[in-house]
N, C-alpha and C. Protein backbone atom coordinates (compact mmCIF):
# COMPACT_ATOMS: atom_id res chain seq x y z
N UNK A 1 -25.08 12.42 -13.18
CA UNK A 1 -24.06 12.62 -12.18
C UNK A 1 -24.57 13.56 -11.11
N UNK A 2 -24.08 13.02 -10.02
CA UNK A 2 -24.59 14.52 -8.61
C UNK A 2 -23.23 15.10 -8.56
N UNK A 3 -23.62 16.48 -7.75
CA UNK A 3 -22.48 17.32 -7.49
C UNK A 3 -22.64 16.71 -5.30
N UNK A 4 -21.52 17.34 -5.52
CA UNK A 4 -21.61 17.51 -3.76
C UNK A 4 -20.69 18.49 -3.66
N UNK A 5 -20.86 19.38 -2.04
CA UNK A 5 -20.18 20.82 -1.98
C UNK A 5 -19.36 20.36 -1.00
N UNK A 6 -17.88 20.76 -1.38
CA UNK A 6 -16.61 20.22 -0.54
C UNK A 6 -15.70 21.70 -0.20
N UNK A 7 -16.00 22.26 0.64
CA UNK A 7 -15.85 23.35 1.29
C UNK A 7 -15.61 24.10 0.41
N UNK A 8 -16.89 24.43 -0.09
CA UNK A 8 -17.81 25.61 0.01
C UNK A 8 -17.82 25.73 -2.36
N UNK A 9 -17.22 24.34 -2.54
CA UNK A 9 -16.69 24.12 -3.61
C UNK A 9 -17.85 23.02 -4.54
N UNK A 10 -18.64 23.45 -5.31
CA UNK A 10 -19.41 22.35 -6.14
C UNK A 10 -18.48 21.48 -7.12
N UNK A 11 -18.60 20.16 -6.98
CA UNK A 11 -17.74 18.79 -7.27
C UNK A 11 -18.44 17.98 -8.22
N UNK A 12 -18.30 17.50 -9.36
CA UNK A 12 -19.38 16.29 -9.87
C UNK A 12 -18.84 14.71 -9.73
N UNK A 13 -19.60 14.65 -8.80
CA UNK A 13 -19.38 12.90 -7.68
C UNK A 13 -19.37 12.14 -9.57
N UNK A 14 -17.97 11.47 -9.41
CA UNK A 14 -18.26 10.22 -10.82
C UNK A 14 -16.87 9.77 -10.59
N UNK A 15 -16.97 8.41 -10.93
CA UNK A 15 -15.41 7.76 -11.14
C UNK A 15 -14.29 8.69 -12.13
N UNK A 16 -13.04 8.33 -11.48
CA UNK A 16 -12.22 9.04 -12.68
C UNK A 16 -11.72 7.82 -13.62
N UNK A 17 -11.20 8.56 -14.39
CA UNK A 17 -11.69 7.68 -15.80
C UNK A 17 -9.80 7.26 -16.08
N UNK A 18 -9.13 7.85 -15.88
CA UNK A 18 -7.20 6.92 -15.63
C UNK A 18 -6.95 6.08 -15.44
N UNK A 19 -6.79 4.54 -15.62
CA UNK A 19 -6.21 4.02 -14.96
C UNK A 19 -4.60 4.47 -15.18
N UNK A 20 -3.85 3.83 -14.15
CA UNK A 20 -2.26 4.00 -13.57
C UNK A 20 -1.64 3.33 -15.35
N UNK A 21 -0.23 3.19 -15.47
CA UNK A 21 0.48 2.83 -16.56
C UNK A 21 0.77 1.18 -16.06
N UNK A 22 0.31 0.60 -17.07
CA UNK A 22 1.01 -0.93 -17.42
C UNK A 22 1.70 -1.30 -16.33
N UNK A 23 2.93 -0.52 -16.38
CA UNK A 23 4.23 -1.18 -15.86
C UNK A 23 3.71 -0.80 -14.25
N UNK A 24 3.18 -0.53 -13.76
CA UNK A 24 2.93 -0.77 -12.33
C UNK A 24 2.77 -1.68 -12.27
N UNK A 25 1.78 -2.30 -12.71
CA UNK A 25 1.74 -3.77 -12.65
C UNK A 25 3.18 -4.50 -12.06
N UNK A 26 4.06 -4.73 -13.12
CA UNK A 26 5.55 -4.69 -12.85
C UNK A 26 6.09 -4.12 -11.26
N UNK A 27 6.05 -3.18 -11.70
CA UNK A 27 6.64 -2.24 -10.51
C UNK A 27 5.61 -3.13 -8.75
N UNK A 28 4.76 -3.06 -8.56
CA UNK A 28 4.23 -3.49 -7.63
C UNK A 28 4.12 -4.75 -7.20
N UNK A 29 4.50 -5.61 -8.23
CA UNK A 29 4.93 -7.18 -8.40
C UNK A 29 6.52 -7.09 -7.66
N UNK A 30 7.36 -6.00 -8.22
CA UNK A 30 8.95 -6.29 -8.07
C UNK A 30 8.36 -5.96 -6.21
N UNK A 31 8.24 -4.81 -5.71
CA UNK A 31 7.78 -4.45 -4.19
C UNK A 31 7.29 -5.72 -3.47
N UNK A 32 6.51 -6.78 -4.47
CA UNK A 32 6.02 -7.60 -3.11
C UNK A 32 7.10 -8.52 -3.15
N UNK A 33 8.14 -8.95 -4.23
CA UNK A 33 8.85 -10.04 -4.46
C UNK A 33 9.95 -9.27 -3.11
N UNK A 34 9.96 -8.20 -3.01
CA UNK A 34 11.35 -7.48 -1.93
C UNK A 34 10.75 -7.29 -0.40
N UNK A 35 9.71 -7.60 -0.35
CA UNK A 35 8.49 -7.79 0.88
C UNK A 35 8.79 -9.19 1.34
N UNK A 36 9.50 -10.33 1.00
CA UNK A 36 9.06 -11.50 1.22
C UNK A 36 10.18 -12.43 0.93
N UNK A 37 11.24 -12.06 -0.60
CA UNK A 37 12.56 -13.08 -0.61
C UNK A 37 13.07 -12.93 0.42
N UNK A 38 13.60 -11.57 0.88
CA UNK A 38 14.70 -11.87 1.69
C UNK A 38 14.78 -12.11 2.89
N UNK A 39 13.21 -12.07 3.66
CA UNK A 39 12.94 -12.94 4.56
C UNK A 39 12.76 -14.60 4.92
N UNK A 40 12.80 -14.80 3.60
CA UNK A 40 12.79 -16.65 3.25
C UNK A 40 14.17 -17.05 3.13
N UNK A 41 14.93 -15.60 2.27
CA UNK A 41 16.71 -16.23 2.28
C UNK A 41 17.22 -16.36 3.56
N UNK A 42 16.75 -15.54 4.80
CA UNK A 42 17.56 -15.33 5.81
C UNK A 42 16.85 -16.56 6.33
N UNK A 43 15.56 -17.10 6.56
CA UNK A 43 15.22 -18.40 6.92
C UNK A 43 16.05 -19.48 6.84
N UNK A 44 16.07 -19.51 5.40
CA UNK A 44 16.71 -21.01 4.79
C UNK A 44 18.59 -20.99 5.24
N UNK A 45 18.65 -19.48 5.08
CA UNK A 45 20.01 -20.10 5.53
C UNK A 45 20.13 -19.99 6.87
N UNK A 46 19.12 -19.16 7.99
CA UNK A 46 19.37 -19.88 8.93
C UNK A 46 19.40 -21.42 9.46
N UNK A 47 18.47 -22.14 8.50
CA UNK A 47 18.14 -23.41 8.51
C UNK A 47 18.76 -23.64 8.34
N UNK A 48 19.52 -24.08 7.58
CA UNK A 48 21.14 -24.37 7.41
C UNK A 48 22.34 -24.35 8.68
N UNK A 49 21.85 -23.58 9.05
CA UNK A 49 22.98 -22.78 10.36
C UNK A 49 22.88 -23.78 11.81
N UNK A 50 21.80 -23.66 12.27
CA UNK A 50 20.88 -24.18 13.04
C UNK A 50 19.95 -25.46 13.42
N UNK A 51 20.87 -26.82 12.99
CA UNK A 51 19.93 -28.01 13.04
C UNK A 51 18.74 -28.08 14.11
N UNK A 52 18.69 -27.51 15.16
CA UNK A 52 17.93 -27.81 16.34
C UNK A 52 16.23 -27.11 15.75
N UNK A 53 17.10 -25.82 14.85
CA UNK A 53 15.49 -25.56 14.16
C UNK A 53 15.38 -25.29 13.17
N UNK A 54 16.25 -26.24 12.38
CA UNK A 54 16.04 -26.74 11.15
C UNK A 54 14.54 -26.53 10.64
N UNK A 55 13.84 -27.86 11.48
CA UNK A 55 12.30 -27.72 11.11
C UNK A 55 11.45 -26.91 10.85
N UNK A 56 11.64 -25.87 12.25
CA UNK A 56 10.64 -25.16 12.00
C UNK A 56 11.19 -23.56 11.33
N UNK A 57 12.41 -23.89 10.71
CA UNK A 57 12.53 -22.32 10.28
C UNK A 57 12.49 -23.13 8.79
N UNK A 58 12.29 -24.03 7.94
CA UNK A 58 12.04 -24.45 6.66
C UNK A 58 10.80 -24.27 6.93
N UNK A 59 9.66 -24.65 7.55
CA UNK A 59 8.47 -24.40 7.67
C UNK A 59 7.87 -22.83 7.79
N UNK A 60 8.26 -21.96 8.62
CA UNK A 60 8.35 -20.83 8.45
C UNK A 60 8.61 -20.46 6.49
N UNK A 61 9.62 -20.61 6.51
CA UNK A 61 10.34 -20.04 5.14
C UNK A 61 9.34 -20.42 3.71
N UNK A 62 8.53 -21.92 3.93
CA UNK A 62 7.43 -22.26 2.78
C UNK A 62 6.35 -22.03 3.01
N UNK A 63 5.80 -21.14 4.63
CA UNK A 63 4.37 -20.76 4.55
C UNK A 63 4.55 -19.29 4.14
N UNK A 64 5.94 -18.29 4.11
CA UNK A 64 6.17 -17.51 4.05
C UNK A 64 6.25 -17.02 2.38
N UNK A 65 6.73 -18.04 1.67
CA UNK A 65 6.77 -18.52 0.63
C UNK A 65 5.65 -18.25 -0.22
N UNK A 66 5.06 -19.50 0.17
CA UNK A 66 3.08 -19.47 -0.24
C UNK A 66 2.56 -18.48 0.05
N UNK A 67 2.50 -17.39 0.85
CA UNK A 67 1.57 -16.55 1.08
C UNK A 67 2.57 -15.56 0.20
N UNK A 68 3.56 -15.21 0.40
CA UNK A 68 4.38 -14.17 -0.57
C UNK A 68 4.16 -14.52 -1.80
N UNK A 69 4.09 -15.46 -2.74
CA UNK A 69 3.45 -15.65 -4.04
C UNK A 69 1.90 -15.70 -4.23
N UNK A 70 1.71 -16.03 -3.75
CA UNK A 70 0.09 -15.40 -3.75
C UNK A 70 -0.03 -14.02 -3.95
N UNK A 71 0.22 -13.57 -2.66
CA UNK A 71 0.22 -12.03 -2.30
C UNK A 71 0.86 -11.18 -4.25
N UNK A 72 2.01 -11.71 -4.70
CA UNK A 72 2.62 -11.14 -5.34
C UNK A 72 1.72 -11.63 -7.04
N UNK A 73 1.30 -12.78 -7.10
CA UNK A 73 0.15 -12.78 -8.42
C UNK A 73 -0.85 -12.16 -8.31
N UNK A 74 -1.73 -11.99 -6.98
CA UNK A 74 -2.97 -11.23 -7.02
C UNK A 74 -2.97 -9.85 -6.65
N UNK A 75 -2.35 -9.35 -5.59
CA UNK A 75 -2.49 -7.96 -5.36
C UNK A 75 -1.95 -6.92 -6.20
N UNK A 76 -0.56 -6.91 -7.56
CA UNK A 76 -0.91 -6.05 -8.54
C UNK A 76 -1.77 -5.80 -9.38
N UNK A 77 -1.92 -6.53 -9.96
CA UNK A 77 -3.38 -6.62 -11.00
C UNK A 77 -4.76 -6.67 -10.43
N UNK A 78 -5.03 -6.59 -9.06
CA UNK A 78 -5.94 -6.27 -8.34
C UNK A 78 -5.75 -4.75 -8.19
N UNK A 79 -4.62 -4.39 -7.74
CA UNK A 79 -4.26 -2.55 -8.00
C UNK A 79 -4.88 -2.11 -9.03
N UNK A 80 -4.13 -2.73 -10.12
CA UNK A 80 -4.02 -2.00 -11.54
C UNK A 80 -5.61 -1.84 -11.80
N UNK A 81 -6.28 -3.47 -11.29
CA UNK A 81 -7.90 -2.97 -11.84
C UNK A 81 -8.31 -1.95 -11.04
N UNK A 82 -8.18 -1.56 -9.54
CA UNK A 82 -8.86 -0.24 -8.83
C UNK A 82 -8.34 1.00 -9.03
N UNK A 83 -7.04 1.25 -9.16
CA UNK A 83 -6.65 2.39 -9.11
C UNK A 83 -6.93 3.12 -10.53
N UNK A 84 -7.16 4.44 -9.91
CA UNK A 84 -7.95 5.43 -11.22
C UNK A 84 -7.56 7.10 -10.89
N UNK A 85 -7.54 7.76 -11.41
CA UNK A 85 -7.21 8.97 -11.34
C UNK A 85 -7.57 10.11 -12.41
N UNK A 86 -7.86 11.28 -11.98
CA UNK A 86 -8.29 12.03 -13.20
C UNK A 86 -7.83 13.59 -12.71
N UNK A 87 -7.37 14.13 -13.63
CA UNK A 87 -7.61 15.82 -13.38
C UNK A 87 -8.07 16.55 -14.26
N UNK A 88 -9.10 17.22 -13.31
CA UNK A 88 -10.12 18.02 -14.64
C UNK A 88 -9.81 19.45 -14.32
N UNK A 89 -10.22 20.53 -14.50
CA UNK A 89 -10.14 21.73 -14.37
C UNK A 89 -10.71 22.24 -13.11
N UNK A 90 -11.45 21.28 -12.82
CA UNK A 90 -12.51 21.58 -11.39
C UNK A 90 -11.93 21.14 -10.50
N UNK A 91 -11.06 19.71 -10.22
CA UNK A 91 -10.77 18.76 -8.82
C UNK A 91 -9.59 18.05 -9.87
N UNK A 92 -9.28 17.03 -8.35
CA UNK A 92 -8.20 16.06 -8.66
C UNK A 92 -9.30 14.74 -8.23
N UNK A 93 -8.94 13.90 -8.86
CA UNK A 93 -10.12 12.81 -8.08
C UNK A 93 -9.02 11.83 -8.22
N UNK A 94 -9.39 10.53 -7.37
CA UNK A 94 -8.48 9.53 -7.37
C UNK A 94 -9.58 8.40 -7.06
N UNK A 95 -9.16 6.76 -7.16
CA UNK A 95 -10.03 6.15 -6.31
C UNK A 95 -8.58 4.83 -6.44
N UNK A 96 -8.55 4.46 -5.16
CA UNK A 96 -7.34 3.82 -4.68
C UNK A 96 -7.85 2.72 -3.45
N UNK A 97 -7.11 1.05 -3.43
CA UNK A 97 -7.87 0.39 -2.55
C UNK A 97 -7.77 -1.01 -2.59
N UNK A 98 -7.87 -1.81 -2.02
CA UNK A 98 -8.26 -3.31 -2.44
C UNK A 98 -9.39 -3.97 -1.98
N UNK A 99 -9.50 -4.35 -0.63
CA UNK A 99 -10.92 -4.66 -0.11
C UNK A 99 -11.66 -3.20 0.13
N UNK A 100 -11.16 -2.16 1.06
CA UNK A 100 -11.74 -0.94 1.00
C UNK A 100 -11.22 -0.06 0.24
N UNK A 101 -11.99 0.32 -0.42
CA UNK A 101 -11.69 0.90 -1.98
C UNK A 101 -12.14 2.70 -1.43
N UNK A 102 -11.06 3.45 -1.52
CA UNK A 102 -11.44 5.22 -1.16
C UNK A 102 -11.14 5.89 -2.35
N UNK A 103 -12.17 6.96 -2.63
CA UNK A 103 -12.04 8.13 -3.46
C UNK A 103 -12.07 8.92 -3.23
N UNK A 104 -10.91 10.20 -3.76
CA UNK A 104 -10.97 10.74 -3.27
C UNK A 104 -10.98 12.22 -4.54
N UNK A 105 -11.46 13.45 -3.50
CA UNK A 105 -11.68 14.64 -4.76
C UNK A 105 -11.00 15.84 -3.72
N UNK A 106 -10.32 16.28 -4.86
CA UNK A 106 -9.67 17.34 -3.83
C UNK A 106 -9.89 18.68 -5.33
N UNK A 107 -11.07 19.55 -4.94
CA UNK A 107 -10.86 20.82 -5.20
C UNK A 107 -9.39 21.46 -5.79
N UNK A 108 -9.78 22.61 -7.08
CA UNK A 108 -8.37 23.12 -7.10
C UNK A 108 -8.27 24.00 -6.15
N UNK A 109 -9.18 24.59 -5.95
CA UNK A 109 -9.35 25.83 -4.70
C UNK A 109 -8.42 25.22 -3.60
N UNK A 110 -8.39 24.23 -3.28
CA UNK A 110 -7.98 23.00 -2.17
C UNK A 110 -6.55 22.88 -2.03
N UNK A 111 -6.27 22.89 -2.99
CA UNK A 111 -5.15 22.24 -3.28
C UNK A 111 -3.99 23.23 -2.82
N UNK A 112 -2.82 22.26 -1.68
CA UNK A 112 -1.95 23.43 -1.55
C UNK A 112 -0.72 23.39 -2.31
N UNK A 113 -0.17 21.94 -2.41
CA UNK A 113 0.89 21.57 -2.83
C UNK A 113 1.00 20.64 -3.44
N UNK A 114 1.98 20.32 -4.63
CA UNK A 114 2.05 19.06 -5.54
C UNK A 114 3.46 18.59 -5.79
N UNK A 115 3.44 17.19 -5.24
CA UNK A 115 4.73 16.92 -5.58
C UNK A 115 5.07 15.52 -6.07
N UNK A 116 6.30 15.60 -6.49
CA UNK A 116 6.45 14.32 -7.40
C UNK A 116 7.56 13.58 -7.18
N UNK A 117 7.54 12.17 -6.97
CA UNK A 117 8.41 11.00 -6.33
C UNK A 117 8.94 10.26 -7.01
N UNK A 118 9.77 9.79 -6.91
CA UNK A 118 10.79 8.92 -7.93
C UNK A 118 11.55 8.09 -7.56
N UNK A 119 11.20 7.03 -6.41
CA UNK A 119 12.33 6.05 -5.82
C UNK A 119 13.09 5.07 -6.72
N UNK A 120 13.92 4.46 -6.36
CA UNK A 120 15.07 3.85 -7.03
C UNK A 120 14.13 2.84 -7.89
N UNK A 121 13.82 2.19 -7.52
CA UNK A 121 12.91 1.08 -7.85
C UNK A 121 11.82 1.39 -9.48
N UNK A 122 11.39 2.64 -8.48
CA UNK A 122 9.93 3.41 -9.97
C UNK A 122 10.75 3.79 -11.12
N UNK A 123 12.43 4.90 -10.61
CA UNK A 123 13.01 4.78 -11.97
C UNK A 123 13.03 3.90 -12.68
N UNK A 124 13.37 2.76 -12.25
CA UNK A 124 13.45 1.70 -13.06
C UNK A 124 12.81 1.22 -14.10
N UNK A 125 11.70 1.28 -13.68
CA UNK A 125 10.20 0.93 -14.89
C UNK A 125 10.10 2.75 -15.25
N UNK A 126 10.56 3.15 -15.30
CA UNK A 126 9.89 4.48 -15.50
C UNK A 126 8.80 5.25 -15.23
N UNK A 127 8.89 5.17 -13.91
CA UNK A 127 7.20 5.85 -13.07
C UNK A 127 7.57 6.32 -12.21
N UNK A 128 6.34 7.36 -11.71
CA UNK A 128 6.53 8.45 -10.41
C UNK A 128 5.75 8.27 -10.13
N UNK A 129 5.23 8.96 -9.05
CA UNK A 129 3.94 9.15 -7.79
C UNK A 129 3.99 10.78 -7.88
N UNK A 130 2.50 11.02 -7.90
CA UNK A 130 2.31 12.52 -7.70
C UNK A 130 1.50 12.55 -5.99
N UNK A 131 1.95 13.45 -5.69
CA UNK A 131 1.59 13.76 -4.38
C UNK A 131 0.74 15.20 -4.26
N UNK A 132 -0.48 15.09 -4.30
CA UNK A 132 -1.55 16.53 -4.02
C UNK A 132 -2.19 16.80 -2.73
N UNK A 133 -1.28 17.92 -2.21
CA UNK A 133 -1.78 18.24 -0.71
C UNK A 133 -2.70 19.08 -0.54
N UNK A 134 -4.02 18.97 0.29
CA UNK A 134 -4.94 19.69 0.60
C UNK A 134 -4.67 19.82 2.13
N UNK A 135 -5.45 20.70 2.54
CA UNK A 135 -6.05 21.05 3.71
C UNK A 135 -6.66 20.45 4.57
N UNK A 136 -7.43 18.92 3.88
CA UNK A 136 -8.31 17.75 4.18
C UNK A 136 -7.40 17.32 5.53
N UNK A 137 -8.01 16.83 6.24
CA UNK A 137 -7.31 16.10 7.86
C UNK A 137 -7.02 14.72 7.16
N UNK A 138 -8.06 14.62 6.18
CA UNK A 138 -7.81 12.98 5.01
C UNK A 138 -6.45 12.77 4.85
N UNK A 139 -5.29 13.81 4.74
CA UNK A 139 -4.47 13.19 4.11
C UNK A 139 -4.50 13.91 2.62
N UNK A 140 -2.76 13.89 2.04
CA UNK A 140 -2.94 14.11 0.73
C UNK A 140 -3.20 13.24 -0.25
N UNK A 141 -3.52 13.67 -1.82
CA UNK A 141 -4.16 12.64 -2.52
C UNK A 141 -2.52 12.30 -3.56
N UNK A 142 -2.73 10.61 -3.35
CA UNK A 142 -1.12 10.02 -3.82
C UNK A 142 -1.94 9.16 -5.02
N UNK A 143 -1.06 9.39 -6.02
CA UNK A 143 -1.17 8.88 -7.29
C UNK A 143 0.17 8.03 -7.53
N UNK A 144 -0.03 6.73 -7.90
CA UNK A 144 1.14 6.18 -7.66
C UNK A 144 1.39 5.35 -9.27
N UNK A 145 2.36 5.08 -9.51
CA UNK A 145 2.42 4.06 -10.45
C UNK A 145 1.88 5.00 -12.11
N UNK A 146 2.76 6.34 -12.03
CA UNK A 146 2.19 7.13 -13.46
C UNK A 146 3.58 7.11 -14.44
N UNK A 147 3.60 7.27 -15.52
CA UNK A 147 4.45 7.29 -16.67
C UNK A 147 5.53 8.76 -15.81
N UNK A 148 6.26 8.55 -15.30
CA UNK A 148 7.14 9.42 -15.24
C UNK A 148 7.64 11.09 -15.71
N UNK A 149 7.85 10.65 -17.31
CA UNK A 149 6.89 12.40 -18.05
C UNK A 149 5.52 12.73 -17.49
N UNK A 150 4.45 11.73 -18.06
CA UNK A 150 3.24 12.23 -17.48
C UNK A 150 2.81 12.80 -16.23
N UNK A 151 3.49 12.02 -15.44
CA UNK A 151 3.86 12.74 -13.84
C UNK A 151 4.23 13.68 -13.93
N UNK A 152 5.11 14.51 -14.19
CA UNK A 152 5.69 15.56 -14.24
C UNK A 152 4.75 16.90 -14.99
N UNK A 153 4.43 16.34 -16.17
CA UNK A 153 3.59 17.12 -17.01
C UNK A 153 2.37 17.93 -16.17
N UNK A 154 2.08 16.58 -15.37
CA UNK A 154 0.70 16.50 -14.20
C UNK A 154 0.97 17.89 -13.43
N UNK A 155 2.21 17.82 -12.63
CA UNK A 155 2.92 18.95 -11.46
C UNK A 155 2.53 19.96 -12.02
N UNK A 156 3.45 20.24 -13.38
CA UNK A 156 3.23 21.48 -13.99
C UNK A 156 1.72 22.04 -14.41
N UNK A 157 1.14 21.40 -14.65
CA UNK A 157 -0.10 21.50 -15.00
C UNK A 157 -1.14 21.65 -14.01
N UNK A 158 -0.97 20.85 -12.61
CA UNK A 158 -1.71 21.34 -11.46
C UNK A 158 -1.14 22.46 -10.76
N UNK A 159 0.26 22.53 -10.87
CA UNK A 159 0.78 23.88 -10.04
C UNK A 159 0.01 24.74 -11.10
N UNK A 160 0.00 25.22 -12.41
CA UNK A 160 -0.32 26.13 -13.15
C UNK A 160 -1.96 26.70 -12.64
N UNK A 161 -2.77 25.73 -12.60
CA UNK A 161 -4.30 25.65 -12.35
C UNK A 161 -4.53 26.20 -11.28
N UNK A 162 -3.62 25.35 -10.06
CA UNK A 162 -3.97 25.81 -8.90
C UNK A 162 -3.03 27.32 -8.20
N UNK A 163 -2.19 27.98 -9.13
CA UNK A 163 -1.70 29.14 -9.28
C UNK A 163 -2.95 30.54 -9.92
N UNK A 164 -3.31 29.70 -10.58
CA UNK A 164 -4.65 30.80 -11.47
C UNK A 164 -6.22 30.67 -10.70
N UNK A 165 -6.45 29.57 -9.96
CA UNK A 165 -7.90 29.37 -9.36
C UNK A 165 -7.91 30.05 -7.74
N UNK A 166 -8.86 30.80 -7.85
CA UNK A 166 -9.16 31.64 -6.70
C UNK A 166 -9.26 30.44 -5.74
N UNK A 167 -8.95 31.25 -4.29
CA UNK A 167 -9.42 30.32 -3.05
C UNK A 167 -8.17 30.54 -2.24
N UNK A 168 -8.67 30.22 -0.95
CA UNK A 168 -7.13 29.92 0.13
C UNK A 168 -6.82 29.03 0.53
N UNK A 169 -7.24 27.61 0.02
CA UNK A 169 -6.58 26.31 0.20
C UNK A 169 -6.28 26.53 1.64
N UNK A 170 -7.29 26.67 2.70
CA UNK A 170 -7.16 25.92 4.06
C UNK A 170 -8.14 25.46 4.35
């Protein structure tokens, strides 16, 4: 493994070794099915409404269709295989993506803030998103699709670390 120095912080460059929980899978399947029905319902029954464009709003509504089921068999389980996450005592690492695949390492020194998400939907399957803010212009590092306890466990456990590890996280 190499290290690399991320302000002013030695890192050991390696995949993290997490994948996300099962039910994302689920969970990111239900998101694309709500990306795409209810734009086909409002189609069809405009079609209905509207003989003059009948045609082309049924046509609309089955290319909309086809590409929304597609979209919704391949892109979770395309997630589930990239997304990865790890926290070690040293960093937070993530690697998140589909065609461009980013990883990312955020120092505890780094780290300013951690927080944890719970939309209507993630309750459902029982999952959260952890949210780890650095200093990076990158953006914070989002963990999405985690066991809900475990999420939480995570907060407490990175607030604790990054409460005890020297540095000024800017």
């Amino acid at each position: 493994m190499t290290t690399a120095t991320i302000g002013g912080d030695a890192v050991r460059l390696r995949p993290p070794r997490n994948r996300v929980d099962p039910r994302a899978v689920r969970w990111w399947t239900a998101q694309e099915l709500l990306s795409f029905v209810p734009i086909v319902l409002v189609l069809a029954v405009l079609a209905m409404l509207i003989p003059g464009a009948r045609q082309w709003l049924w046509l609309s509504a089955g290319v909309i269709t086809v590409l929304g089921l597609a979209s919704t068999l391949i892109l979770p389980r395309w997630r589930y295989r990239v997304h990865r996450w790890e926290v070690t005592d040293d960093a937070v690492y993530s690697r998140t993506g589909w065609l461009w695949q980013e990883w990312r390492i955020a120092p505890m020194s780094r780290i300013q803030t951690v927080d944890s998400a719970r939309g209507p939907l993630q309750r459902s399957f029982g999952l959260a998103s952890i949210t780890v803010t650095t200093a990076s212009a990158k953006g914070a590092i989002v963990i999405d699709g985690l066991d809900h306890e475990l999420a939480a466990d995570l907060v407490q456990q990175l607030t604790e670390v990054t409460q005890a590890t020297p540095g000024d996280a800017t």
